[in-house]
Protein backbone atom coordinates (compact mmCIF):
# COMPACT_ATOMS: atom_id res chain seq x y z
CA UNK A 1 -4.65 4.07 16.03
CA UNK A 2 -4.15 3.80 12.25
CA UNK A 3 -0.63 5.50 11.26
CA UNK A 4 -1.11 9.40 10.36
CA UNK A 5 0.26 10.45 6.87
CA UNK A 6 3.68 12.18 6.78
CA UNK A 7 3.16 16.22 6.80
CA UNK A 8 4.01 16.81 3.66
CA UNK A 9 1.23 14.95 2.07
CA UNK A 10 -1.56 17.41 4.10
CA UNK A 11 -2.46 21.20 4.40
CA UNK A 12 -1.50 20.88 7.89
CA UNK A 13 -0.38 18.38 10.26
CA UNK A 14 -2.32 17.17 13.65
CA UNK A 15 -0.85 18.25 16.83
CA UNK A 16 -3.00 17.09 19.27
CA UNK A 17 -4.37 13.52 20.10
CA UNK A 18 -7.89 14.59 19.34
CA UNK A 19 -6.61 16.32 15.47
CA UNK A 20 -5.04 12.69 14.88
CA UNK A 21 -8.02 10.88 15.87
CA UNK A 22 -10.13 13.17 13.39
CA UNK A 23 -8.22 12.59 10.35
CA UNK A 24 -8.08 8.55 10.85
CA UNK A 25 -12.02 9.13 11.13
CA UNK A 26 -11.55 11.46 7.62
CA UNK A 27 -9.41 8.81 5.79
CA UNK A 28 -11.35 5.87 6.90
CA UNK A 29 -14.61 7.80 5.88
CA UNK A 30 -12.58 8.09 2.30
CA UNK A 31 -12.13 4.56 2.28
CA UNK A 32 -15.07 3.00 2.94
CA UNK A 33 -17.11 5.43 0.49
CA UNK A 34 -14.13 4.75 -2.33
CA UNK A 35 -15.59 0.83 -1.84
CA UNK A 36 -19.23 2.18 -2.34
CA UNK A 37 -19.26 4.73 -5.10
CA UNK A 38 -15.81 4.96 -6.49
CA UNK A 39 -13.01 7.85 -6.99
CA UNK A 40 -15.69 9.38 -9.24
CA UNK A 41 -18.41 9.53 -6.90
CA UNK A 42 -16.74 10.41 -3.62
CA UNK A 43 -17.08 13.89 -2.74
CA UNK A 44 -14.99 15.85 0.04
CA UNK A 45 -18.64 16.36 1.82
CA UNK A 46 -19.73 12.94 1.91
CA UNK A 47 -16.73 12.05 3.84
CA UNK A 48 -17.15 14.41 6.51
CA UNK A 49 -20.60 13.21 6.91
CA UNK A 50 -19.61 9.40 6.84
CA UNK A 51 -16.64 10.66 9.08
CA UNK A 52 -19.31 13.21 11.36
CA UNK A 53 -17.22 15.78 11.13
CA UNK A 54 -17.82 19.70 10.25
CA UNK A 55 -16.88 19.82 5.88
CA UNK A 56 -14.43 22.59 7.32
CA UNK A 57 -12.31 19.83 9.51
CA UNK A 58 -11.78 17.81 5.97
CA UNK A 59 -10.07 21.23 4.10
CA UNK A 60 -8.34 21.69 6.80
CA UNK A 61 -6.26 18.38 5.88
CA UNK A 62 -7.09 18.51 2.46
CA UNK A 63 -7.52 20.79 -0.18
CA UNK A 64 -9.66 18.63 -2.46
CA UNK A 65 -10.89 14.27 -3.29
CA UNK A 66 -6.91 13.94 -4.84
CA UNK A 67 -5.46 14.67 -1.47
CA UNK A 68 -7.19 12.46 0.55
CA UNK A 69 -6.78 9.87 -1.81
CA UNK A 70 -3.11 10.40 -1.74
CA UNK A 71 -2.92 10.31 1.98
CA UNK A 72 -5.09 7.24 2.18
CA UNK A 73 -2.81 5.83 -0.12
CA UNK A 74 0.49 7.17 1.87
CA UNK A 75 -0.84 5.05 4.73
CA UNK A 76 -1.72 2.40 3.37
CA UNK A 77 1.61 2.12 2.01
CA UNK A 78 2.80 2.86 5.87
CA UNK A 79 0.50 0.38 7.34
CA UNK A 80 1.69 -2.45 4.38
CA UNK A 81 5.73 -1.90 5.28
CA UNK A 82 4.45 -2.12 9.28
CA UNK A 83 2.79 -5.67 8.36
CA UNK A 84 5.65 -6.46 6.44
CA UNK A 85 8.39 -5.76 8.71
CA UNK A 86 6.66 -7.59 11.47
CA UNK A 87 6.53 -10.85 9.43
CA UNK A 88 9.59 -11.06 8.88
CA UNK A 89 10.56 -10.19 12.06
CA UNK A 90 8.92 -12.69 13.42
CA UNK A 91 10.09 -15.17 10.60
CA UNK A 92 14.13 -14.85 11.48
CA UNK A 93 16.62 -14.54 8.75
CA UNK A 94 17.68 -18.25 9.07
CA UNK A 95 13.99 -19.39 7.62
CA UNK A 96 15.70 -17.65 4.15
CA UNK A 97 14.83 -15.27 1.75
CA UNK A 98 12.17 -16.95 -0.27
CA UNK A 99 10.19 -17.49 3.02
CA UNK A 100 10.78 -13.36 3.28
CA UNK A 101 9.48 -12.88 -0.40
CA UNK A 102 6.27 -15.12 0.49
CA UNK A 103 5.53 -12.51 3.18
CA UNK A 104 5.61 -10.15 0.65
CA UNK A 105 3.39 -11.21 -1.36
CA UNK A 106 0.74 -12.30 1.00
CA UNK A 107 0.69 -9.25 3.06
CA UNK A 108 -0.14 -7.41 -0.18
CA UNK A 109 -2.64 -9.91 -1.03
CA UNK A 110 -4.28 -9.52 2.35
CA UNK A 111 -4.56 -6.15 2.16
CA UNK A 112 -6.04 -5.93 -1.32
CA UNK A 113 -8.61 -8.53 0.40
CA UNK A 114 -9.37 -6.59 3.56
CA UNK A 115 -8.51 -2.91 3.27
CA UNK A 116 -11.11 -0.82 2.69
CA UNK A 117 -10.33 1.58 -0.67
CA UNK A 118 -7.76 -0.30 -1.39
CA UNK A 119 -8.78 -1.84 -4.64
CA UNK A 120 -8.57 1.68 -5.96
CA UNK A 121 -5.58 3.52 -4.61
CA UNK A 122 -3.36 0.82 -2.63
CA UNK A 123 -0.41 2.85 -2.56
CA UNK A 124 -1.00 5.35 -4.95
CA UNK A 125 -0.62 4.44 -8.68
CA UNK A 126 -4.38 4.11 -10.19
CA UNK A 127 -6.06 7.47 -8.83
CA UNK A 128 -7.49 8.65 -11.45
CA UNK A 129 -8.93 4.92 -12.28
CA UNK A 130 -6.51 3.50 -15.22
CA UNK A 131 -3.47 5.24 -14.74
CA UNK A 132 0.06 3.81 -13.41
CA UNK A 133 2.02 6.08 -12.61
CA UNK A 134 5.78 4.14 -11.53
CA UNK A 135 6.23 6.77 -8.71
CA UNK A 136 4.56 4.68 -5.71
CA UNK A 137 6.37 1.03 -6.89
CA UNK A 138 9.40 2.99 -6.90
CA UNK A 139 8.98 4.14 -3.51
CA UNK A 140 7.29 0.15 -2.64
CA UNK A 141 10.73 -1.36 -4.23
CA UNK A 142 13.01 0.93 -2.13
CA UNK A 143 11.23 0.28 1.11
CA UNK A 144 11.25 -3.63 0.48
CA UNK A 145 14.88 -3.86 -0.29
CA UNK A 146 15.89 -1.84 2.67
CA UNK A 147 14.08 -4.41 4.96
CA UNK A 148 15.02 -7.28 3.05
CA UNK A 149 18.65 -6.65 3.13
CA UNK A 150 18.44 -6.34 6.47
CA UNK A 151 16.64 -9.38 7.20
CA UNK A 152 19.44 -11.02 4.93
CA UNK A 153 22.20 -8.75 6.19
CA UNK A 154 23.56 -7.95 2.86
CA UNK A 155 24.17 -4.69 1.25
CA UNK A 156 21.25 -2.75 -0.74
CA UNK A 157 23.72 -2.49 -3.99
CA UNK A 158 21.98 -1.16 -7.35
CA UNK A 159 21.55 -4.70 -8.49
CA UNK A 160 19.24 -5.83 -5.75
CA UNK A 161 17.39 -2.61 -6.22
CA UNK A 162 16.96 -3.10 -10.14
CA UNK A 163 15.45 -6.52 -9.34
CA UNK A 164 13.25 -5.73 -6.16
CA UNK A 165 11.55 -3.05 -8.61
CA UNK A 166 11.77 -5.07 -11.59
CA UNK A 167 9.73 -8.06 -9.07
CA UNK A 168 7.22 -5.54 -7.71
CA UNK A 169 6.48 -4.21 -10.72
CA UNK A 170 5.92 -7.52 -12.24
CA UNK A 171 4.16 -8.78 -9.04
CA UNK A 172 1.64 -5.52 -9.11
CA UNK A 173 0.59 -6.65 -12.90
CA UNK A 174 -0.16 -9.87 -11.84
CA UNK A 175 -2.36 -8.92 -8.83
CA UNK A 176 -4.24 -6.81 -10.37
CA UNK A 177 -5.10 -9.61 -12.94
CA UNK A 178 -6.00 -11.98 -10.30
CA UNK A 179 -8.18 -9.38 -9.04
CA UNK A 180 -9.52 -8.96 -12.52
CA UNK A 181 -10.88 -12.89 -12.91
CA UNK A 182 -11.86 -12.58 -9.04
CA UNK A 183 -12.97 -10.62 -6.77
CA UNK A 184 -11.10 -12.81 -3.61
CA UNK A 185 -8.14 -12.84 -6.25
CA UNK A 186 -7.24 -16.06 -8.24
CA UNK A 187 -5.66 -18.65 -6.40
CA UNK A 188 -4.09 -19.52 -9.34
CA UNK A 189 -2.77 -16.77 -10.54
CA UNK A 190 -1.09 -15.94 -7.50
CA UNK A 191 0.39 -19.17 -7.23
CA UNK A 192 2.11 -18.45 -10.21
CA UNK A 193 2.88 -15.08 -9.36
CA UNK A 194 4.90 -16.28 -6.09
CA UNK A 195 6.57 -19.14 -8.48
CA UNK A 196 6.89 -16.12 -11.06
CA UNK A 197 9.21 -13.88 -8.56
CA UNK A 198 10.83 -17.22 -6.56
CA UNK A 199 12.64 -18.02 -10.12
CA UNK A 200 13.49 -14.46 -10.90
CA UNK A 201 14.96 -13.15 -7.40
CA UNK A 202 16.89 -16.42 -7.56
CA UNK A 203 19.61 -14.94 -9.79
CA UNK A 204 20.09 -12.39 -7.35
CA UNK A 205 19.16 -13.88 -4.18
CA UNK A 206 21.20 -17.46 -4.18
């Protein structure tokens, strides 16, 4: 089962097995209609109906559209570090950091390929549509360098923080272009992304 939002991002938390399973059903009801008719469009009743649950099981979660976009976007952002710290578990530390960074990048560019709703609120900084708020690539930057000193086994200092948020912020910018010119994202562009944050994290990295 999909990972369930921290407590502090709903009206109340599931206790039971059966509660859990109801708000996956909720959030991936949110996503898939976010996909279809946008933030705009998406109404806290047409998810319980895409999600066949009673309207009064999604306010019991959620107290309105916002929240449930949060949340979605809360585990998205849970589901992305999972993918992430797999990767590079699986990758060993002697394979190097720029091998790490790659991971990075192309487990974010999976999910904007595959995850449904993601487009709009991947983890949390475009709900409503157009703004960007730096709150959620703060929170993407910490989480990275945590792992990625530990894959290195180096200390997080300030510096590699500065720079992990300085890449991801520059990173985000360019995904969302190459989402821009296609809907698959451009090849290209990423390419040049990767190259992009390879020379930068260099000064810090090497």
């Amino acid at each position: 089962m999909k990972p369930v939002p921290p407590a502090t991002s709903l009206r109340r938390a599931p206790v039971q097995r059966r509660s859990a399973e109801r708000l996956t059903r909720i959030l991936d009801a949110c996503a898939d209609l976010l996909d279809e008719v946008g933030y705009d469009a998406l109404s806290t009743r047409a998810v319980a109906l895409r999600a066949g649950v009673p309207i009064g099981s999604v306010y019991r979660f959620f107290g309105n559209k916002r929240a449930m976009a949060d949340a979605l976007a809360q585990r998205n952002l849970d589901i992305y570090t999972e993918r992430v710290g797999r990767r590079l578990q699986e990758t060993g530390a002697g394979a190097g950091w720029r091998v790490a960074v790659d991971a990075i990048l192309d487990e974010y560019i999976a999910m904007k390929r595959t995850a449904p709703g993601f487009s709009l609120v991947d983890f949390g900084n475009q709900i409503p549509v157009g703004t960007r708020d730096a709150e959620p690539n703060t929170r993407v930057a910490d989480g990275l360098t945590d792992m990625l000193s530990a894959f290195l086994g180096r200390a997080p200092d300030d510096d590699l923080r500065r720079s992990s948020l300085i890449a991801v912020e520059a990173a985000d910018t360019l995904v969302q272009l190459a989402f821009r010119l296609s809907p698959s994202g451009d090849e290209r562009v990423i390419e040049e992304t990767r190259e992009l944050l390879r020379a930068y994290l260099s000064r810090s990295l090497d």
